[in-house]
Protein backbone atom coordinates (compact mmCIF):
# COMPACT_ATOMS: atom_id res chain seq x y z
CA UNK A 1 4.83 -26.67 77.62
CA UNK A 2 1.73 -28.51 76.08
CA UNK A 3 -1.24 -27.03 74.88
CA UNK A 4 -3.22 -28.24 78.45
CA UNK A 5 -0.33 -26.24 80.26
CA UNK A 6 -1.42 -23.03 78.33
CA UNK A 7 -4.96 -23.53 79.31
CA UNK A 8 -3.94 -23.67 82.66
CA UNK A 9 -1.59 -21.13 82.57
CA UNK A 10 -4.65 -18.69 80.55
CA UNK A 11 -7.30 -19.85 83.11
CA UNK A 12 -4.52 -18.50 86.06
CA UNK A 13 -3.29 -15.61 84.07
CA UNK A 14 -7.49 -14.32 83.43
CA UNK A 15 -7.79 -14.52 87.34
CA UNK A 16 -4.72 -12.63 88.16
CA UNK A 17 -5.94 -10.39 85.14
CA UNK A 18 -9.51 -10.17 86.96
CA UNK A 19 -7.94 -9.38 90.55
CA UNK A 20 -5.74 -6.55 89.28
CA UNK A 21 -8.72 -5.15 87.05
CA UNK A 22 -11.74 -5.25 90.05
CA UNK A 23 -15.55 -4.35 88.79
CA UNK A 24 -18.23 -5.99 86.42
CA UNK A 25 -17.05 -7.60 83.44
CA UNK A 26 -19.65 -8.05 80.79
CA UNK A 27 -18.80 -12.24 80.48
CA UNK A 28 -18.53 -13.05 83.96
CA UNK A 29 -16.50 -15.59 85.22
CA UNK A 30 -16.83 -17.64 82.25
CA UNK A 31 -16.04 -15.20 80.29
CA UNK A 32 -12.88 -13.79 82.18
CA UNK A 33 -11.16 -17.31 81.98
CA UNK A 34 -11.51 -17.63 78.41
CA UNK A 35 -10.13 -14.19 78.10
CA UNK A 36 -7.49 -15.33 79.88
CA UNK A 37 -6.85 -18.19 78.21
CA UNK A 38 -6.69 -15.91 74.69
CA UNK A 39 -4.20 -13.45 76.68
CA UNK A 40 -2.05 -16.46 77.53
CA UNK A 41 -1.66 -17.38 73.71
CA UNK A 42 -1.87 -13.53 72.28
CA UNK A 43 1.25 -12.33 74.73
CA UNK A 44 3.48 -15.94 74.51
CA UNK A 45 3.33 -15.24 71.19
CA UNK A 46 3.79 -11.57 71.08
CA UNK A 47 6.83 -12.08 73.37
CA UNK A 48 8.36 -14.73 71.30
CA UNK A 49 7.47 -12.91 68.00
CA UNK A 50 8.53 -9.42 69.03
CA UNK A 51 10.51 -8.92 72.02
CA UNK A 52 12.32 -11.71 71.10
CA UNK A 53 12.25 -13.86 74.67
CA UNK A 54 11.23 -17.56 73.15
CA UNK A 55 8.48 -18.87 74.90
CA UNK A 56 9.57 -21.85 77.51
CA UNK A 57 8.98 -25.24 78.19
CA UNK A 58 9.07 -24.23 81.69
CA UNK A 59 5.62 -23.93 83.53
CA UNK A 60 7.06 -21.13 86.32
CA UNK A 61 9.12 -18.84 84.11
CA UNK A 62 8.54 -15.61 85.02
CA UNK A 63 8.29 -13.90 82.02
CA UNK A 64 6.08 -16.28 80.22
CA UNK A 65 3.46 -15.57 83.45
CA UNK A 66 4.03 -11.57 83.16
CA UNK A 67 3.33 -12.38 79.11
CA UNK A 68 0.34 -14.30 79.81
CA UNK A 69 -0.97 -12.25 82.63
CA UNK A 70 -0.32 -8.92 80.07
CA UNK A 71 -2.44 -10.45 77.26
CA UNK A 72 -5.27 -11.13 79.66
CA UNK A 73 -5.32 -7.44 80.63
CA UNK A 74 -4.79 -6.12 77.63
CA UNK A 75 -7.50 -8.54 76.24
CA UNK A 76 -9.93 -7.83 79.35
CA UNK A 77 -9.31 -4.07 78.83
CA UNK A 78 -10.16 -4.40 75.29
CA UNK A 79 -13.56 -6.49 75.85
CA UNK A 80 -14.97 -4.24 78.65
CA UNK A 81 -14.36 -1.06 76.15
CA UNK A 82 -16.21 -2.95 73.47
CA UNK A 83 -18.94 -4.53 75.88
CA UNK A 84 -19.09 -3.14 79.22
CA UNK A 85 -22.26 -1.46 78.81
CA UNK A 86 -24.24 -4.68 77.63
CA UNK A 87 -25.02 -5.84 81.20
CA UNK A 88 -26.79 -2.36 82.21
């Protein structure tokens, strides 16, 4: 999968990521889909690196979505602990 694959697939994952996780997020939108984008690259790579399931070149593998949609939480977890109060 090219690089413009993983932006699509972080851009999809961050509004899965955003659905599952309702509420305020301190980016927005904007914000959310970048997340999203990072959680795409942070858990392809944490799943190749570590639970040892390469990474494919296949756009609709499952576990490379549940990867990419489990960085974006994690990620989107992470960033409202460290920010959610900065839109108050």
């Amino acid at each position: 999968m090219s690089i413009i694959g993983w932006i699509i697939l972080g851009l999809l994952a961050g509004a899965i990521a955003k659905l599952l996780l309702p509420g305020r997020d301190p980016g927005g939108f904007i914000g959310t889909t970048l997340i999203g984008v990072a959680g795409a690259f942070i858990g392809g790579w944490i799943s190749a690196r570590w639970l040892d399931h390469p990474v494919t070149k296949n756009f609709y593998d499952g576990a490379t979505w549940a990867a990419a949609i489990g960085g974006s939480l994690v990620l989107l977890i992470a960033y409202r602990i460290l920010f959610g109060n900065s839109r108050d």
